[in-house]
C-alpha atoms as a PDB file:
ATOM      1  CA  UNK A   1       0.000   0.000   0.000  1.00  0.00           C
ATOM      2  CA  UNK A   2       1.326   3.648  -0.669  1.00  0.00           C
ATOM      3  CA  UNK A   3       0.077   6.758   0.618  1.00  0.00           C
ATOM      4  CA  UNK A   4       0.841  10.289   0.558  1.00  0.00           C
ATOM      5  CA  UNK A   5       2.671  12.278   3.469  1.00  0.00           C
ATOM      6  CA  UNK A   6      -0.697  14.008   4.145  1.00  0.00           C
ATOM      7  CA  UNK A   7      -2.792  10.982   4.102  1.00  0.00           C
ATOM      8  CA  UNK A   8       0.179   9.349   6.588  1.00  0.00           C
ATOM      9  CA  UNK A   9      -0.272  11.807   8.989  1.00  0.00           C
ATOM     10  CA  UNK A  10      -4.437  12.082   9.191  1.00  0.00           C
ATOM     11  CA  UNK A  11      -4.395   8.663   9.161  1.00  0.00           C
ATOM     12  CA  UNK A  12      -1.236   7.794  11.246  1.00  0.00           C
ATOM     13  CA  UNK A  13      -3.291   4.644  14.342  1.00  0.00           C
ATOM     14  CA  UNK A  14      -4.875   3.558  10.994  1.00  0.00           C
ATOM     15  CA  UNK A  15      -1.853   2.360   9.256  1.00  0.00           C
ATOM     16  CA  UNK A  16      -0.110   1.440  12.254  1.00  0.00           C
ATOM     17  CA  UNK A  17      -2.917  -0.947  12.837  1.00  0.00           C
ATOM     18  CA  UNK A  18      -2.531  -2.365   9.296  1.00  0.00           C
ATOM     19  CA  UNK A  19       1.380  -2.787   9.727  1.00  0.00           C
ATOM     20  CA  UNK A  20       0.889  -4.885  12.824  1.00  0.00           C
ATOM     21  CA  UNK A  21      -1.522  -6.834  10.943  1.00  0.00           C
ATOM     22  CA  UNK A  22       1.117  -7.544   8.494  1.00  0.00           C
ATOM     23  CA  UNK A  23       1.079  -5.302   5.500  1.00  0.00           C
ATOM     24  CA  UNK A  24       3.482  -2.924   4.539  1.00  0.00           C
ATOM     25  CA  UNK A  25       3.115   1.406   4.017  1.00  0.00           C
ATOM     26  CA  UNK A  26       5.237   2.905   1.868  1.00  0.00           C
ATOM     27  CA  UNK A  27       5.048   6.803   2.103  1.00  0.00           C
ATOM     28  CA  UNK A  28       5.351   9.130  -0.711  1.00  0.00           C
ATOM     29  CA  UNK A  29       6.086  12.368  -1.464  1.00  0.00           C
ATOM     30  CA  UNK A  30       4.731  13.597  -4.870  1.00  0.00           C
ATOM     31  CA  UNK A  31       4.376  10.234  -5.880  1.00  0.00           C
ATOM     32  CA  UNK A  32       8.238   9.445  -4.913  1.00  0.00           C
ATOM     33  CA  UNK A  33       8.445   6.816  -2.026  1.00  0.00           C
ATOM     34  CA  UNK A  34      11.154   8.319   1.010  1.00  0.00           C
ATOM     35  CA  UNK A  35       9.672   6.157   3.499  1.00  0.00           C
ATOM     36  CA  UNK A  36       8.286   2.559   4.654  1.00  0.00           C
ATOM     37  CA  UNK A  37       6.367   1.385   7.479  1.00  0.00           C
ATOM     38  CA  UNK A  38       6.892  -2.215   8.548  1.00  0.00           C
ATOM     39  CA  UNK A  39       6.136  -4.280  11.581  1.00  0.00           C
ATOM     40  CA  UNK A  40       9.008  -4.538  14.086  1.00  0.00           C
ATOM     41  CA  UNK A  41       9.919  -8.145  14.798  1.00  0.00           C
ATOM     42  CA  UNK A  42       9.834  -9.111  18.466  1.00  0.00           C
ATOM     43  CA  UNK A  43      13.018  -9.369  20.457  1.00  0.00           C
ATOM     44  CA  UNK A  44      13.628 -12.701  22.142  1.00  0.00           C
ATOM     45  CA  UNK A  45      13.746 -12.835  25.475  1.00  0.00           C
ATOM     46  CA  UNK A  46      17.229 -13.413  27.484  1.00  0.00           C
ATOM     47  CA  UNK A  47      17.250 -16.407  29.838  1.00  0.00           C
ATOM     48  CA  UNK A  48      18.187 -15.478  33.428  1.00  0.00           C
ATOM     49  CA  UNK A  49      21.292 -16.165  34.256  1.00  0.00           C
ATOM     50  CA  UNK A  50      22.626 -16.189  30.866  1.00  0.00           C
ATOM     51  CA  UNK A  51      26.403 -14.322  31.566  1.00  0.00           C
ATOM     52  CA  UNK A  52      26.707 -16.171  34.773  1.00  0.00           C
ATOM     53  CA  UNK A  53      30.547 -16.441  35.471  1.00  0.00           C
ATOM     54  CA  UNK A  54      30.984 -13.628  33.052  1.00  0.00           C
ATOM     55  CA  UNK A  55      30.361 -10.488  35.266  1.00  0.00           C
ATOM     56  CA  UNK A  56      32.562  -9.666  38.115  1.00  0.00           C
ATOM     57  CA  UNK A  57      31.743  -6.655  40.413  1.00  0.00           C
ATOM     58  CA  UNK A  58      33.943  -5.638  43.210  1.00  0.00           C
ATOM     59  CA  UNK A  59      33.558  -5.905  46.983  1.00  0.00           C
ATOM     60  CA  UNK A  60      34.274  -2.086  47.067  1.00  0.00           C
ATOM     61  CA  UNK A  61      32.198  -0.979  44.089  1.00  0.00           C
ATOM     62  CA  UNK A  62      29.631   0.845  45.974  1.00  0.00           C
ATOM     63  CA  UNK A  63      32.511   2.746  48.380  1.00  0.00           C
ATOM     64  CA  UNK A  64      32.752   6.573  48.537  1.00  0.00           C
ATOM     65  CA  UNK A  65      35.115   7.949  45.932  1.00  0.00           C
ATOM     66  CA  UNK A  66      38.772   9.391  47.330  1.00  0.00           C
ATOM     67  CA  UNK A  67      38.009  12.785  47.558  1.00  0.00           C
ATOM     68  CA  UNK A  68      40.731  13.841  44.539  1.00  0.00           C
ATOM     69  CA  UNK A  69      38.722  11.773  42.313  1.00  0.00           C
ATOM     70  CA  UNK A  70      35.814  13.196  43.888  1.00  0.00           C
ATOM     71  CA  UNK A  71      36.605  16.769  43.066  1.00  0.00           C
ATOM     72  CA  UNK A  72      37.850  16.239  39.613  1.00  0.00           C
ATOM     73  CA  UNK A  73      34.191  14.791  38.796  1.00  0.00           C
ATOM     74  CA  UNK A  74      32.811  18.701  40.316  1.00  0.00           C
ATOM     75  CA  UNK A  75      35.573  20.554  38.374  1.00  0.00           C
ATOM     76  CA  UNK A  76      37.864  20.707  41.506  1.00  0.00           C
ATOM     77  CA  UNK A  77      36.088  21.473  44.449  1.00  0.00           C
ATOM     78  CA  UNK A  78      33.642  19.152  46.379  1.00  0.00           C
ATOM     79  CA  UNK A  79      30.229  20.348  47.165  1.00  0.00           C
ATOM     80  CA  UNK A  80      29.055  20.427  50.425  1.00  0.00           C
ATOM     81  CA  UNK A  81      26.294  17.746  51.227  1.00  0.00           C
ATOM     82  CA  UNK A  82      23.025  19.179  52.461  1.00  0.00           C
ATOM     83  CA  UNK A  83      23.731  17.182  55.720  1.00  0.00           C
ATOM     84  CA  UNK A  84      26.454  19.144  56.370  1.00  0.00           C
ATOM     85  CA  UNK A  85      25.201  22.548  55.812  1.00  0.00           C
ATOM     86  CA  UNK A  86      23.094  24.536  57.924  1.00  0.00           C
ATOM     87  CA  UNK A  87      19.672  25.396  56.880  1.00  0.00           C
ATOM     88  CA  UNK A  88      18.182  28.203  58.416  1.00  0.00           C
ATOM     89  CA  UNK A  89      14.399  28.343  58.552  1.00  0.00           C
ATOM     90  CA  UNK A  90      12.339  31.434  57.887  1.00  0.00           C
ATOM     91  CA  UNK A  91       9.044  32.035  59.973  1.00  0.00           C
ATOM     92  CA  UNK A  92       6.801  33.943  58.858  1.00  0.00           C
ATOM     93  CA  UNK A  93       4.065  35.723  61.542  1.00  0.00           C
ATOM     94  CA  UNK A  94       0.626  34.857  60.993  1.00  0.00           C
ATOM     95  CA  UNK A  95      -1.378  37.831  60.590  1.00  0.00           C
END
């Protein structure tokens, strides 16, 4: 089936539906195809388990980062954490 860019985008769900059903949309522009719409083939599923013995993660992988590491991620200078800064709290008087 062909169809024109304006007919493509009115009728956009329509053709989708026919591509899952199987067919395939080519799109034209003044009668020149530049595009075709075709069902995407399902991906098969991974087994669990399947790079078992391939993976290795270390026993300090989650550790905090030396702090000259640290600061070269921030561009030299660490940023304090919001635990260690003190937040002052506004009130405001009820009128």
């Amino acid at each position: 089936m062909e169809v024109n860019i304006h007919e493509a985008k009115t009728h956009l769900s329509r053709l989708l539906q026919r591509v899952a059903a199987g067919e395939e949309v080519t799109i034209a522009r003044s009668g020149v195809p530049v595009a075709r719409l075709v069902a995407v083939a399902p991906q098969a599923k991974r087994p669990l388990g399947f790079a078992r013995g391939e993976v290795w993660v270390a026993d300090d992988f989650d550790a905090p980062l030396p702090d000259d590491l640290l600061a070269a991620f921030y561009g030299g200078e660490i940023p304090k954490l919001d635990s260690e800064v003190k937040k002052k709290t506004v009130r405001r008087k009820r009128k």
